[in-house]
PDB file of N, CA and C in Angstrom:
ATOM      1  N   UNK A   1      74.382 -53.883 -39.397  1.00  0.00           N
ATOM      2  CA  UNK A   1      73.680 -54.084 -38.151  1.00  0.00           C
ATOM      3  C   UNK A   1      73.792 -55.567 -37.795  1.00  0.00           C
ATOM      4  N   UNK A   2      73.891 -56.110 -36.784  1.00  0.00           N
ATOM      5  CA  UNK A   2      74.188 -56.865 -36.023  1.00  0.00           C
ATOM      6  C   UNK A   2      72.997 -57.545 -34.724  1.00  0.00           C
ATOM      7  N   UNK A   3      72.470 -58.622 -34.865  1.00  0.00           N
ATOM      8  CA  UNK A   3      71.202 -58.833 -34.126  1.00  0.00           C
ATOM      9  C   UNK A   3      71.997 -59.918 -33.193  1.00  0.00           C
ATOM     10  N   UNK A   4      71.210 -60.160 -31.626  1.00  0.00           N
ATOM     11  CA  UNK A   4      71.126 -61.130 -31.090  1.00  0.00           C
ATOM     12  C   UNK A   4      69.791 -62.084 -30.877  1.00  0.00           C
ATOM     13  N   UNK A   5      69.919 -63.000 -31.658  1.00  0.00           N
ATOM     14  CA  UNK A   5      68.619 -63.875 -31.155  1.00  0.00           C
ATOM     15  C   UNK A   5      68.738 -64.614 -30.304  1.00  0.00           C
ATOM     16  N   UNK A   6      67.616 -65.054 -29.263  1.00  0.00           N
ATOM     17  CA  UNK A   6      67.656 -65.904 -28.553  1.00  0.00           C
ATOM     18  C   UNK A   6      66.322 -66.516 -28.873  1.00  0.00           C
ATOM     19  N   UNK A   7      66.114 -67.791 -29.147  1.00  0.00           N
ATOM     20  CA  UNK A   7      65.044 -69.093 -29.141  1.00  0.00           C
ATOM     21  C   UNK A   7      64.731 -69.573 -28.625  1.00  0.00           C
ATOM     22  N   UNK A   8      63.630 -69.330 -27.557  1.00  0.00           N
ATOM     23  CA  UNK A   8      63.172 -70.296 -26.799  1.00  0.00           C
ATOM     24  C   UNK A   8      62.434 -71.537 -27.110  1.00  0.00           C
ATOM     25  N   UNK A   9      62.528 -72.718 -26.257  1.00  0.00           N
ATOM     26  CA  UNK A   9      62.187 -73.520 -27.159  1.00  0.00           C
ATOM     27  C   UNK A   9      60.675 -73.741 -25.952  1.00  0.00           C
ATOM     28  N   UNK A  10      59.486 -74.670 -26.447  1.00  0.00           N
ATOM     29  CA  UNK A  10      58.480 -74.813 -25.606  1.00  0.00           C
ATOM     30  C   UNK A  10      58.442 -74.912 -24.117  1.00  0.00           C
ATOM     31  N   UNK A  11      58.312 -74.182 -23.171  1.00  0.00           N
ATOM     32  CA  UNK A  11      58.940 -74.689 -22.074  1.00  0.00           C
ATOM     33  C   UNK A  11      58.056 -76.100 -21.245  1.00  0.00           C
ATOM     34  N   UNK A  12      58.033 -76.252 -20.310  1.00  0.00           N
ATOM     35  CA  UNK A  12      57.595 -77.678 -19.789  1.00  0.00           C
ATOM     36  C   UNK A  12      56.389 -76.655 -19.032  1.00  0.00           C
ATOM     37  N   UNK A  13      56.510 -75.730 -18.561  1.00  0.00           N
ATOM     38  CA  UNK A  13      55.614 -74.877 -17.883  1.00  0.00           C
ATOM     39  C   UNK A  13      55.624 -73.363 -17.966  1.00  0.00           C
ATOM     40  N   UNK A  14      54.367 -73.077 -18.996  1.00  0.00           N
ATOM     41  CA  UNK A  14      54.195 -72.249 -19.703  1.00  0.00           C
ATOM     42  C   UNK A  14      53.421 -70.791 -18.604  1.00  0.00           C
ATOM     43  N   UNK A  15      52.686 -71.376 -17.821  1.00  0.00           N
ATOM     44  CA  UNK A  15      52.813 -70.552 -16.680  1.00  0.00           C
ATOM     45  C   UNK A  15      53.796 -69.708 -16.102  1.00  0.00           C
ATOM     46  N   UNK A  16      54.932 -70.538 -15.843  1.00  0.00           N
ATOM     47  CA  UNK A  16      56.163 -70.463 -14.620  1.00  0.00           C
ATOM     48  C   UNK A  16      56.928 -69.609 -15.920  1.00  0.00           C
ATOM     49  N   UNK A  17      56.911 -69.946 -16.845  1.00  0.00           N
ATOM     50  CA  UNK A  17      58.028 -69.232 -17.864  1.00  0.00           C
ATOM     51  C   UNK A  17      57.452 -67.383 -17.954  1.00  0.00           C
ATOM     52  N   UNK A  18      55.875 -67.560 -17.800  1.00  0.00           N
ATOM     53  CA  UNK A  18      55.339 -66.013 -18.245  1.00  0.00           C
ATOM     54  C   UNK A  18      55.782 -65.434 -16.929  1.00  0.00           C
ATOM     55  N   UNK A  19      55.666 -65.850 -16.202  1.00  0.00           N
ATOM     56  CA  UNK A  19      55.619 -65.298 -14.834  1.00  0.00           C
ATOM     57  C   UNK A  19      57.358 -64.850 -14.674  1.00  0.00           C
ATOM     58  N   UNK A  20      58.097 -65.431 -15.276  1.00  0.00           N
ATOM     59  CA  UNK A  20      59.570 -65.246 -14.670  1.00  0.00           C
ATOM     60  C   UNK A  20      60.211 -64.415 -16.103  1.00  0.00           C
ATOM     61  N   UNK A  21      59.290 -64.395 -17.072  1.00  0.00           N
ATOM     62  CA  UNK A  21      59.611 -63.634 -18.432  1.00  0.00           C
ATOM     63  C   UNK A  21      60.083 -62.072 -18.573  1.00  0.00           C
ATOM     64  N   UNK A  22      59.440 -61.196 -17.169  1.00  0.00           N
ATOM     65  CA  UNK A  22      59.360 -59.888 -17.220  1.00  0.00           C
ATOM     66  C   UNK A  22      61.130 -59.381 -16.444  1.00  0.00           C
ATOM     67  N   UNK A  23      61.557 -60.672 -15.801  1.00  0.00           N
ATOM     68  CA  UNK A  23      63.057 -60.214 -15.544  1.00  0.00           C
ATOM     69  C   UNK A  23      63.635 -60.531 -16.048  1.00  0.00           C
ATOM     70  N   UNK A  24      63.666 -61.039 -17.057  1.00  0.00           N
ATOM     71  CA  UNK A  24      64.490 -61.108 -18.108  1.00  0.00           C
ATOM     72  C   UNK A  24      64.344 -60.106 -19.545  1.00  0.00           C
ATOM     73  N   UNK A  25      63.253 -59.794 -19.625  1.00  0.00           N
ATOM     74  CA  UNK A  25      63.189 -58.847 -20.391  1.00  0.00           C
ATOM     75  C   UNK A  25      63.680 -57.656 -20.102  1.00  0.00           C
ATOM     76  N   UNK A  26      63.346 -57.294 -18.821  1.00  0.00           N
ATOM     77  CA  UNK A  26      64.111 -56.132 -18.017  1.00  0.00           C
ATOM     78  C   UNK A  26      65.822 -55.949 -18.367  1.00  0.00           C
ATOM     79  N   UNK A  27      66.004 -57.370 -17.908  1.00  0.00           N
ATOM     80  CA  UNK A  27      67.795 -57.499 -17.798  1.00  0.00           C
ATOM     81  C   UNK A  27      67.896 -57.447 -19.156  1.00  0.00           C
ATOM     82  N   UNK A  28      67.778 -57.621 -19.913  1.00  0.00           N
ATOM     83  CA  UNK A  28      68.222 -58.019 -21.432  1.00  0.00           C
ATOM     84  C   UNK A  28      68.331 -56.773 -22.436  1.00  0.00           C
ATOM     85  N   UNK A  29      67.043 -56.265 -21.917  1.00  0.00           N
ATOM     86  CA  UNK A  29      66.781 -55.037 -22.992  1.00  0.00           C
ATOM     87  C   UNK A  29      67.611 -53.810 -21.906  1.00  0.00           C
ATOM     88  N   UNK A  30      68.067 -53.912 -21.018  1.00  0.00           N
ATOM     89  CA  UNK A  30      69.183 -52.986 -20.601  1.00  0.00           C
ATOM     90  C   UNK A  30      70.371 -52.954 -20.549  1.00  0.00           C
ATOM     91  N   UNK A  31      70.658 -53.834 -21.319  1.00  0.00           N
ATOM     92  CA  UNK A  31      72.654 -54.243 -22.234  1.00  0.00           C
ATOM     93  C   UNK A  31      72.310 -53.075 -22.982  1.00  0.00           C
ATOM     94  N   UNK A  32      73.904 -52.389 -22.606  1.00  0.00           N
ATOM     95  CA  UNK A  32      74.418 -50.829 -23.026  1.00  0.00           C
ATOM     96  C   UNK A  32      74.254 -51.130 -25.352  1.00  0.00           C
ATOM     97  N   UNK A  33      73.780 -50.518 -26.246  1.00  0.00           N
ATOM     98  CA  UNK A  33      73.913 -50.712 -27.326  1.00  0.00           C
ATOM     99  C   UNK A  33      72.954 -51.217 -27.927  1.00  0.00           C
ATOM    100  N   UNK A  34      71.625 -51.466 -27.201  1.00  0.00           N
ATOM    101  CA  UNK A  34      70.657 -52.359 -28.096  1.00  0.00           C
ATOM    102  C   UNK A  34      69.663 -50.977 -28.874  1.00  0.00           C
ATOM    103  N   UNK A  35      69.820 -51.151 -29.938  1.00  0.00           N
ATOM    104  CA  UNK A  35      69.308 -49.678 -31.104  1.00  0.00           C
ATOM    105  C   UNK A  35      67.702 -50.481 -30.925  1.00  0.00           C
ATOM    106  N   UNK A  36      67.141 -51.741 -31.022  1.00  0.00           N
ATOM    107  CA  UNK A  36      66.120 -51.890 -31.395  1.00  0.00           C
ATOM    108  C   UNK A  36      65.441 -53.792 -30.508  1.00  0.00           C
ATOM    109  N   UNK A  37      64.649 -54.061 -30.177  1.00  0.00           N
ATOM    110  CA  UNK A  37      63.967 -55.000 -29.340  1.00  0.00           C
ATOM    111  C   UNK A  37      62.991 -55.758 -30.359  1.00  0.00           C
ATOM    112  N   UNK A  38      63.042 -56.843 -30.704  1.00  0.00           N
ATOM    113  CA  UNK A  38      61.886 -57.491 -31.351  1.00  0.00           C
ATOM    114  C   UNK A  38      61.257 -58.837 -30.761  1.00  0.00           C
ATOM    115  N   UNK A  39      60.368 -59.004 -30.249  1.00  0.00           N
ATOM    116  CA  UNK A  39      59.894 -60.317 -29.633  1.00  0.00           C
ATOM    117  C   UNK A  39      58.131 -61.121 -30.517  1.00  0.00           C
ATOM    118  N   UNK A  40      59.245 -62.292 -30.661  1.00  0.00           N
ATOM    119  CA  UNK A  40      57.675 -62.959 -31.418  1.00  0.00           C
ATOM    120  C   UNK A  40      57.389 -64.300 -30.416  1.00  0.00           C
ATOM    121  N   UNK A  41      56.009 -64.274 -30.427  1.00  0.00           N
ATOM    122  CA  UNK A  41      55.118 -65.689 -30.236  1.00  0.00           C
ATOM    123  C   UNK A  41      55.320 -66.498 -31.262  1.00  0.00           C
ATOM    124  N   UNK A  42      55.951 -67.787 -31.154  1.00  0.00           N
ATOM    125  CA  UNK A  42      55.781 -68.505 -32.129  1.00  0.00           C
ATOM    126  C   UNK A  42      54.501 -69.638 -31.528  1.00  0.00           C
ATOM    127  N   UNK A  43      53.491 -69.995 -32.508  1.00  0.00           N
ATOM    128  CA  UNK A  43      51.829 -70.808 -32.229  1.00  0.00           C
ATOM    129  C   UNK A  43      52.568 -71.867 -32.819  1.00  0.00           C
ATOM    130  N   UNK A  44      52.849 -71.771 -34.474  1.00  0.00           N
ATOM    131  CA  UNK A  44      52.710 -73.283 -34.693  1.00  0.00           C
ATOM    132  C   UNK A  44      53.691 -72.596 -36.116  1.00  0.00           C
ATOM    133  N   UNK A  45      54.320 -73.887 -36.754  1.00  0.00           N
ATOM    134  CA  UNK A  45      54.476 -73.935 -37.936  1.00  0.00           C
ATOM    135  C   UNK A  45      53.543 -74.481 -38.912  1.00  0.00           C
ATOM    136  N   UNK A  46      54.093 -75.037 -40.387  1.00  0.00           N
ATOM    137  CA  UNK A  46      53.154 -75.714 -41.427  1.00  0.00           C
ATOM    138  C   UNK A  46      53.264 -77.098 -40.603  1.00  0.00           C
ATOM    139  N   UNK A  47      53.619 -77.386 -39.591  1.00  0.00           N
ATOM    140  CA  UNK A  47      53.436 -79.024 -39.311  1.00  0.00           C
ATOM    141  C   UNK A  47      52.947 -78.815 -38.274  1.00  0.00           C
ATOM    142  N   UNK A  48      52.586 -78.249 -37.637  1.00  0.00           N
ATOM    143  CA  UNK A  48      51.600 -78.121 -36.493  1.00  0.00           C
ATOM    144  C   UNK A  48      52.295 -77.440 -35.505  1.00  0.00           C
ATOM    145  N   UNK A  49      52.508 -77.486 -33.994  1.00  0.00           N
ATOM    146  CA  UNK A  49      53.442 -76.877 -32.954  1.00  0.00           C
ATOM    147  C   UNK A  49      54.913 -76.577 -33.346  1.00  0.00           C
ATOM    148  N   UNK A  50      54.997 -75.446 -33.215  1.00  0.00           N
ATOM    149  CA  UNK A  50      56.540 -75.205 -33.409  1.00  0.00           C
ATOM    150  C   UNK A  50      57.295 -75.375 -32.378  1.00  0.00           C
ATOM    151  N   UNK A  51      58.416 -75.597 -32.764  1.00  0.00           N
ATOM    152  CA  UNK A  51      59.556 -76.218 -32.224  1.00  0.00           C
ATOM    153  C   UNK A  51      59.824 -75.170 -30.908  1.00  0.00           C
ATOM    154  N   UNK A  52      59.243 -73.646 -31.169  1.00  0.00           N
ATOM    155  CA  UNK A  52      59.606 -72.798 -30.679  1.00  0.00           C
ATOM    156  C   UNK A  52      59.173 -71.732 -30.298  1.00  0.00           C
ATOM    157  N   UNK A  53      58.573 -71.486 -28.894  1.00  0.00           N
ATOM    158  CA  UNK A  53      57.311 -70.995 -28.135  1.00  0.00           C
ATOM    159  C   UNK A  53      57.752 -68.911 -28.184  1.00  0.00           C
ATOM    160  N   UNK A  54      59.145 -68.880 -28.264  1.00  0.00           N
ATOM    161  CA  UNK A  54      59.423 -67.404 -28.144  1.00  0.00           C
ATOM    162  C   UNK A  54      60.676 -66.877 -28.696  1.00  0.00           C
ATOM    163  N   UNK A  55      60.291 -65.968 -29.713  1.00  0.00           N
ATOM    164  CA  UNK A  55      61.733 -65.352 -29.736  1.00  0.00           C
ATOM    165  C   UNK A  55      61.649 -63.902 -29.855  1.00  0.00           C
ATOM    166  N   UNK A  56      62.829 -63.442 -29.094  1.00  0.00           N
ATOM    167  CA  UNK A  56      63.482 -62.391 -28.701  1.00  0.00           C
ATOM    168  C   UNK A  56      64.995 -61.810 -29.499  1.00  0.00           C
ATOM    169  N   UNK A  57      65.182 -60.767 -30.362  1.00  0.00           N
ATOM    170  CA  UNK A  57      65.737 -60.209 -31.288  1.00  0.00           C
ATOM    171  C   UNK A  57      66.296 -59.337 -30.725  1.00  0.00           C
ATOM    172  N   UNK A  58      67.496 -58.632 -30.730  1.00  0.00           N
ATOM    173  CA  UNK A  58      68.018 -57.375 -30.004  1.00  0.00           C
ATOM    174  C   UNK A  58      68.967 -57.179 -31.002  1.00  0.00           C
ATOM    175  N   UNK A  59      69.047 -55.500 -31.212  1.00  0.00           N
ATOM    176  CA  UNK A  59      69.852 -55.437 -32.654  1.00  0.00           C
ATOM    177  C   UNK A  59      70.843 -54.264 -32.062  1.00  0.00           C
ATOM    178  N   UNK A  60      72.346 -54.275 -33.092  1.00  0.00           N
ATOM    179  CA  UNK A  60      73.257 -53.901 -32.332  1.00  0.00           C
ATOM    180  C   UNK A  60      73.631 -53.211 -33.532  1.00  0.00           C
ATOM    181  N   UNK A  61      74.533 -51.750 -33.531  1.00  0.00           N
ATOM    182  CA  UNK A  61      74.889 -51.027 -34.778  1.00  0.00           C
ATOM    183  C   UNK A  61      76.273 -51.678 -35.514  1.00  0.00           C
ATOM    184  N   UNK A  62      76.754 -53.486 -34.385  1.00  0.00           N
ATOM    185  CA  UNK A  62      77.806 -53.597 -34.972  1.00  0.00           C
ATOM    186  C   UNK A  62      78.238 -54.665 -34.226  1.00  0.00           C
ATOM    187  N   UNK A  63      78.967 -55.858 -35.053  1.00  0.00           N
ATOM    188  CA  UNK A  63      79.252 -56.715 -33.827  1.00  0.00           C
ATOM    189  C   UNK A  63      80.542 -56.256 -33.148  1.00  0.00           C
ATOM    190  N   UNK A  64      80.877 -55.426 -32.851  1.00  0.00           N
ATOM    191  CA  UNK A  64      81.504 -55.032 -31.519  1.00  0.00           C
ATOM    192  C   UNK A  64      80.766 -54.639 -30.420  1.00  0.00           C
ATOM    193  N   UNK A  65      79.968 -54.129 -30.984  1.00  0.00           N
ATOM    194  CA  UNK A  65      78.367 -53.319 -30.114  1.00  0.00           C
ATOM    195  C   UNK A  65      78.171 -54.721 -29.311  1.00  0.00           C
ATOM    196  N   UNK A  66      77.877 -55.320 -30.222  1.00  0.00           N
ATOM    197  CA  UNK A  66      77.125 -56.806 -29.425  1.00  0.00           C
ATOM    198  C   UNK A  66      78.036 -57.426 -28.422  1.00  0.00           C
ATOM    199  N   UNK A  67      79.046 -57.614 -28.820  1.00  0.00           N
ATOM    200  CA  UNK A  67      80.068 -57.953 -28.169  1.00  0.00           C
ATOM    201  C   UNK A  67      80.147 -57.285 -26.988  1.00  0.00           C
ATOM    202  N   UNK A  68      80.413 -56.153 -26.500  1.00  0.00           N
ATOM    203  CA  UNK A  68      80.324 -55.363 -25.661  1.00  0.00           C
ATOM    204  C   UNK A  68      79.135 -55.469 -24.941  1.00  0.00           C
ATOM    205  N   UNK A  69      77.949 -55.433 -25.258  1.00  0.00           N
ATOM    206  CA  UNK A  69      76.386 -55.862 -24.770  1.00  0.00           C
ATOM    207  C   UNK A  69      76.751 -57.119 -23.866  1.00  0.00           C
ATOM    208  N   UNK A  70      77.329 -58.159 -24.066  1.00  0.00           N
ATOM    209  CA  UNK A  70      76.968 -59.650 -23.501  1.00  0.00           C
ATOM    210  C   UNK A  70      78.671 -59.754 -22.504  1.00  0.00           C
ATOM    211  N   UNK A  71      79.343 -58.614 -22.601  1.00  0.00           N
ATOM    212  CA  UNK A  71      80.592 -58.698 -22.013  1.00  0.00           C
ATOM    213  C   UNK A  71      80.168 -57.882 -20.649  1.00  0.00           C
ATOM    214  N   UNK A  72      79.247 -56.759 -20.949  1.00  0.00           N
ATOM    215  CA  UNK A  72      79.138 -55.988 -19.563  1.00  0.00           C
ATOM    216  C   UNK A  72      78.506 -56.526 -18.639  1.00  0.00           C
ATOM    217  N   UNK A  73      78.460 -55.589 -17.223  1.00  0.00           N
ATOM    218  CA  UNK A  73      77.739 -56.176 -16.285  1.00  0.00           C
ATOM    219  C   UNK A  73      76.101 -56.431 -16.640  1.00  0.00           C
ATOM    220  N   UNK A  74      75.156 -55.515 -17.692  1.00  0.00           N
ATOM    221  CA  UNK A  74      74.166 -55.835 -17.692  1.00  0.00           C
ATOM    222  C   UNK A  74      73.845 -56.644 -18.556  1.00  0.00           C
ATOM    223  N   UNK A  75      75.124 -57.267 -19.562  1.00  0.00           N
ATOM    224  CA  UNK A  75      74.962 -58.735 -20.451  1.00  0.00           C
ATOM    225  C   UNK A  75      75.191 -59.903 -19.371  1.00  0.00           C
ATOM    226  N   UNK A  76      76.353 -59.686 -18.356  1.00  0.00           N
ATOM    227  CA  UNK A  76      76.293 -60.683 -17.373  1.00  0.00           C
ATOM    228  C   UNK A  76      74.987 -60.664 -16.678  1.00  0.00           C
ATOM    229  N   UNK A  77      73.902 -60.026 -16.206  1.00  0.00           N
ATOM    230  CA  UNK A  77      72.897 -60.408 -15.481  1.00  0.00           C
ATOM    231  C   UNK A  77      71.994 -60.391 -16.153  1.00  0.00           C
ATOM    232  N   UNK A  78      71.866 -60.692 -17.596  1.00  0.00           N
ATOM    233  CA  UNK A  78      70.737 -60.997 -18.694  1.00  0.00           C
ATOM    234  C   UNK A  78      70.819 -62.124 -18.523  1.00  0.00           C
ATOM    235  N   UNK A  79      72.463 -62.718 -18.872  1.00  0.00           N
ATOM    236  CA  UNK A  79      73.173 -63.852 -18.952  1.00  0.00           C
ATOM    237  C   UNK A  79      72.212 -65.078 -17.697  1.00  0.00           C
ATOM    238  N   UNK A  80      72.424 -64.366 -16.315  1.00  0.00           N
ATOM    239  CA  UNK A  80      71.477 -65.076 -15.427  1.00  0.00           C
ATOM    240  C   UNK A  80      70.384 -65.340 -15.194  1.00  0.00           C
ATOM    241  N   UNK A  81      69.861 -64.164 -16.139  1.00  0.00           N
ATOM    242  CA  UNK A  81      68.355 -63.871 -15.592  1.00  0.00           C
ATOM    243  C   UNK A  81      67.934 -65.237 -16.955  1.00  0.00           C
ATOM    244  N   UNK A  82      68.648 -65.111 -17.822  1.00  0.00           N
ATOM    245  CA  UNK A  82      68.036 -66.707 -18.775  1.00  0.00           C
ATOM    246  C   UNK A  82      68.359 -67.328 -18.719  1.00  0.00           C
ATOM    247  N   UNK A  83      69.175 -67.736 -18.042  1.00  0.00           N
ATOM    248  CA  UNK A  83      69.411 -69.409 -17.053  1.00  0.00           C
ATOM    249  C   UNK A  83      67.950 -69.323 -16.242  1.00  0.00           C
ATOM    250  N   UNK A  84      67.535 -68.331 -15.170  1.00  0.00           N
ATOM    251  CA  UNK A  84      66.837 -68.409 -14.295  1.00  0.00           C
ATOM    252  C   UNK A  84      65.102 -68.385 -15.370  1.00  0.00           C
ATOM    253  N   UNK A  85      65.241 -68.200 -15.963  1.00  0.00           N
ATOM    254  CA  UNK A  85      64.190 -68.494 -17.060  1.00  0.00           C
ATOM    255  C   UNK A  85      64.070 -70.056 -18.086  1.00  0.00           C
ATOM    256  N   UNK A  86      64.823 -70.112 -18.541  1.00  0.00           N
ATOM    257  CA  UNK A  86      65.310 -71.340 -19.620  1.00  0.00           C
ATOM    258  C   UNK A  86      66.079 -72.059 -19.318  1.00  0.00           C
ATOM    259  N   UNK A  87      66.402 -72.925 -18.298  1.00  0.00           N
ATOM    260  CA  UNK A  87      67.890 -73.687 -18.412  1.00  0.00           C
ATOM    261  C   UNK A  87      67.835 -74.530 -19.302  1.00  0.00           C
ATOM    262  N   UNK A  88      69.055 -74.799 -19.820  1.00  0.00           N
ATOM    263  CA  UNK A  88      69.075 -75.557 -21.382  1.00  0.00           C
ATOM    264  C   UNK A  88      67.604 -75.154 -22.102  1.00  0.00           C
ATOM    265  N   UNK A  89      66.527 -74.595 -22.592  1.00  0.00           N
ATOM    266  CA  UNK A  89      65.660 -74.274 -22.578  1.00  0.00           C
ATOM    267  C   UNK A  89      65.929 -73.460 -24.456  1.00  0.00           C
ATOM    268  N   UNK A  90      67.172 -72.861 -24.422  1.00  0.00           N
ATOM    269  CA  UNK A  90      67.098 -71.595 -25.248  1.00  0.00           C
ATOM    270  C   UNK A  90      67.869 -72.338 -26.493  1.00  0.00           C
ATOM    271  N   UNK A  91      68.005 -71.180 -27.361  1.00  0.00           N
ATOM    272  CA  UNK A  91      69.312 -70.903 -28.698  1.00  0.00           C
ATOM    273  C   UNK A  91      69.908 -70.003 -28.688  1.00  0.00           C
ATOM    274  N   UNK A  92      70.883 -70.012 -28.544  1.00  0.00           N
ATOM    275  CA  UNK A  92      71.676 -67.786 -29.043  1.00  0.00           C
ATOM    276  C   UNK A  92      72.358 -68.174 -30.230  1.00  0.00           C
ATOM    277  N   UNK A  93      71.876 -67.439 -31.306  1.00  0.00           N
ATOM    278  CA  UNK A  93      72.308 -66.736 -32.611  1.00  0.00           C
ATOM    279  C   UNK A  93      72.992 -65.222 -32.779  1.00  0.00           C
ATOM    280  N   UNK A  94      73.952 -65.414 -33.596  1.00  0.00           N
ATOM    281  CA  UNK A  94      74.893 -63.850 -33.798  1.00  0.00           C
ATOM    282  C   UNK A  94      74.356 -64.158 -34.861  1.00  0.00           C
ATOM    283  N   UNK A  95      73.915 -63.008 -35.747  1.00  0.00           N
ATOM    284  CA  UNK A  95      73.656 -62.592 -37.198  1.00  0.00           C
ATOM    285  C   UNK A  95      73.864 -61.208 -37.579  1.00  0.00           C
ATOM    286  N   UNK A  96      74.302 -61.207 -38.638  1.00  0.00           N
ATOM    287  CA  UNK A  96      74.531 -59.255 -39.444  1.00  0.00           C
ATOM    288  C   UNK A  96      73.248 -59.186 -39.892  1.00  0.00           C
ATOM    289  N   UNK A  97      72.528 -58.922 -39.957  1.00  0.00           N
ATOM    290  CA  UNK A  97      71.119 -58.528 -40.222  1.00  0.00           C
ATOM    291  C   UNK A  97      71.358 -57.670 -41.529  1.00  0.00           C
ATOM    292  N   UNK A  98      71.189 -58.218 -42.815  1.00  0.00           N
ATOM    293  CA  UNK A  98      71.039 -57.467 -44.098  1.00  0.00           C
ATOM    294  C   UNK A  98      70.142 -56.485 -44.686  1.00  0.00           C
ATOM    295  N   UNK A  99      69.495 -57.011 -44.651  1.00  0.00           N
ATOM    296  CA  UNK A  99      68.422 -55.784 -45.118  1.00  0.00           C
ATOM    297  C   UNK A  99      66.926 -55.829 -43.608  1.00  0.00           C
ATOM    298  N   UNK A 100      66.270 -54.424 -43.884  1.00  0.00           N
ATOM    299  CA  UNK A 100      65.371 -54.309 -43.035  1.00  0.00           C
ATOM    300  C   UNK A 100      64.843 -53.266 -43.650  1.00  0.00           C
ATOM    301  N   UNK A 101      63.542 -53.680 -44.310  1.00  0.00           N
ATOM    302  CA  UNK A 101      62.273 -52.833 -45.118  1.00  0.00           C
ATOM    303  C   UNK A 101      60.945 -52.926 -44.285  1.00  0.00           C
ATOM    304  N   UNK A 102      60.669 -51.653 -44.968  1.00  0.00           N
ATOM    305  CA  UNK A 102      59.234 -51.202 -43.456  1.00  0.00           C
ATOM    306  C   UNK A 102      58.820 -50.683 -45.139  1.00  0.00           C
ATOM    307  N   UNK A 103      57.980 -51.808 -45.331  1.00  0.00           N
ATOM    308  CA  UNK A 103      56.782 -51.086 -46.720  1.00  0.00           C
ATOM    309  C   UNK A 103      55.895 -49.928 -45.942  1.00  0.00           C
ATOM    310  N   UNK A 104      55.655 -49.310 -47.016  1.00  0.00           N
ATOM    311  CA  UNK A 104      54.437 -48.093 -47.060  1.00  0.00           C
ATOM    312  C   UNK A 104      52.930 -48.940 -46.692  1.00  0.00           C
ATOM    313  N   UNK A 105      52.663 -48.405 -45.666  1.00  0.00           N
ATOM    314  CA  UNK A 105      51.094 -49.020 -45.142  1.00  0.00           C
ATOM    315  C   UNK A 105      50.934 -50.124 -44.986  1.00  0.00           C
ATOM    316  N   UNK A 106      52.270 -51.331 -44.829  1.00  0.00           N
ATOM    317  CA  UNK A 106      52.709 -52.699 -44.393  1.00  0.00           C
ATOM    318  C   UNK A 106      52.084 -53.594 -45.888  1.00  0.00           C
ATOM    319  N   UNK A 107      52.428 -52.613 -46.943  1.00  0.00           N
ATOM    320  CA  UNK A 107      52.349 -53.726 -48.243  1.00  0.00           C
ATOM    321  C   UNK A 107      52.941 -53.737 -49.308  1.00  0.00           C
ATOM    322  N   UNK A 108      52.798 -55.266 -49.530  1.00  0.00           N
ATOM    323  CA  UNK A 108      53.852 -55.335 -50.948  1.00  0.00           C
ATOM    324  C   UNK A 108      54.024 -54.584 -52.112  1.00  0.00           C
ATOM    325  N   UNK A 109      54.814 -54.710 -52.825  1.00  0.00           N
ATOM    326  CA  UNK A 109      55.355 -53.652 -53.588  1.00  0.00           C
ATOM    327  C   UNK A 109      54.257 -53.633 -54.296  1.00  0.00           C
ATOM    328  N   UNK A 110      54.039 -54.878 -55.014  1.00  0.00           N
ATOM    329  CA  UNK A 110      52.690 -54.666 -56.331  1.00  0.00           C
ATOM    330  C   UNK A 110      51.398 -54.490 -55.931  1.00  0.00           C
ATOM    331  N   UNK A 111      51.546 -53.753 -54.211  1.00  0.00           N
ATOM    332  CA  UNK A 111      50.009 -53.109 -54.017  1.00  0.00           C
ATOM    333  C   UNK A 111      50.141 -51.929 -53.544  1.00  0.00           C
ATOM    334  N   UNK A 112      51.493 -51.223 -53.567  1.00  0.00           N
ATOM    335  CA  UNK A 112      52.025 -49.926 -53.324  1.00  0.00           C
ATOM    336  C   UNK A 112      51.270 -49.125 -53.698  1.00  0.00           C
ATOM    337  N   UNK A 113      50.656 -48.623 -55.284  1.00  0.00           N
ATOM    338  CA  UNK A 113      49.685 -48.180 -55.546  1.00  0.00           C
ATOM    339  C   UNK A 113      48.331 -47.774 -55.110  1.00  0.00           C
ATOM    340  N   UNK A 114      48.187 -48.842 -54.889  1.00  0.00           N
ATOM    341  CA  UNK A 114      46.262 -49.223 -54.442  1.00  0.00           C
ATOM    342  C   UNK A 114      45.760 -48.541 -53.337  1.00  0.00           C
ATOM    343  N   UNK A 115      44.765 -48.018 -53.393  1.00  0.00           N
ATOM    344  CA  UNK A 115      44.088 -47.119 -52.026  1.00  0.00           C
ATOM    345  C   UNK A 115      42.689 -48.179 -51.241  1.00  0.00           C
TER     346      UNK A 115
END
């Protein structure tokens, strides 16, 4: 499996970014191949504010998949819609995504047991 990240980094106006956030989510999460959508708030790291206010995960069964995602017409108007959101603003990461575990009742192994 095959993920696209994109990193947003703090924007200058956190208002204007929520407000213009929902067309891009639109455009993005409708590239032909995306098996799965993950979006986090990032608050803060161990040093206080993180570097990095949002990220957005889109996972692909393959990097050809992905490839194909950011080549079509609805990767080209994702493509715009995060310019029209982030200019210089972002990160894009390609990654194979290795493993992906969904514990039993969201816990660690050595409390697998426990009721």
């Amino acid at each position: 499996m095959y993920k696209l990240t994109v990193l947003f980094r703090n924007p200058p106006d956190i208002t204007k970014f929520e407000e213009t956030w929902p067309a891009f989510v639109i455009a993005a999460e409708a590239m032909p191949g995306v098996l799965r959508v993950e979006v986090s708030s990032s608050l803060s790291g161990p040093e206080g504010l993180a570097e990095f206010y949002k990220i957005h995960e889109f996972y692909f069964a393959s990097r050809a998949a992905l490839d194909q995602a950011m080549m079509s017409e609805e990767g080209t108007h994702a493509g715009h819609a995060l310019q029209a959101l982030a200019p210089g603003g972002y990160t894009l990461l390609f990654a194979e995504a290795q493993e992906d575990i969904v514990r039993a009742a969201g816990k660690p192994p050595e409390q697998q047991g426990e009721t």
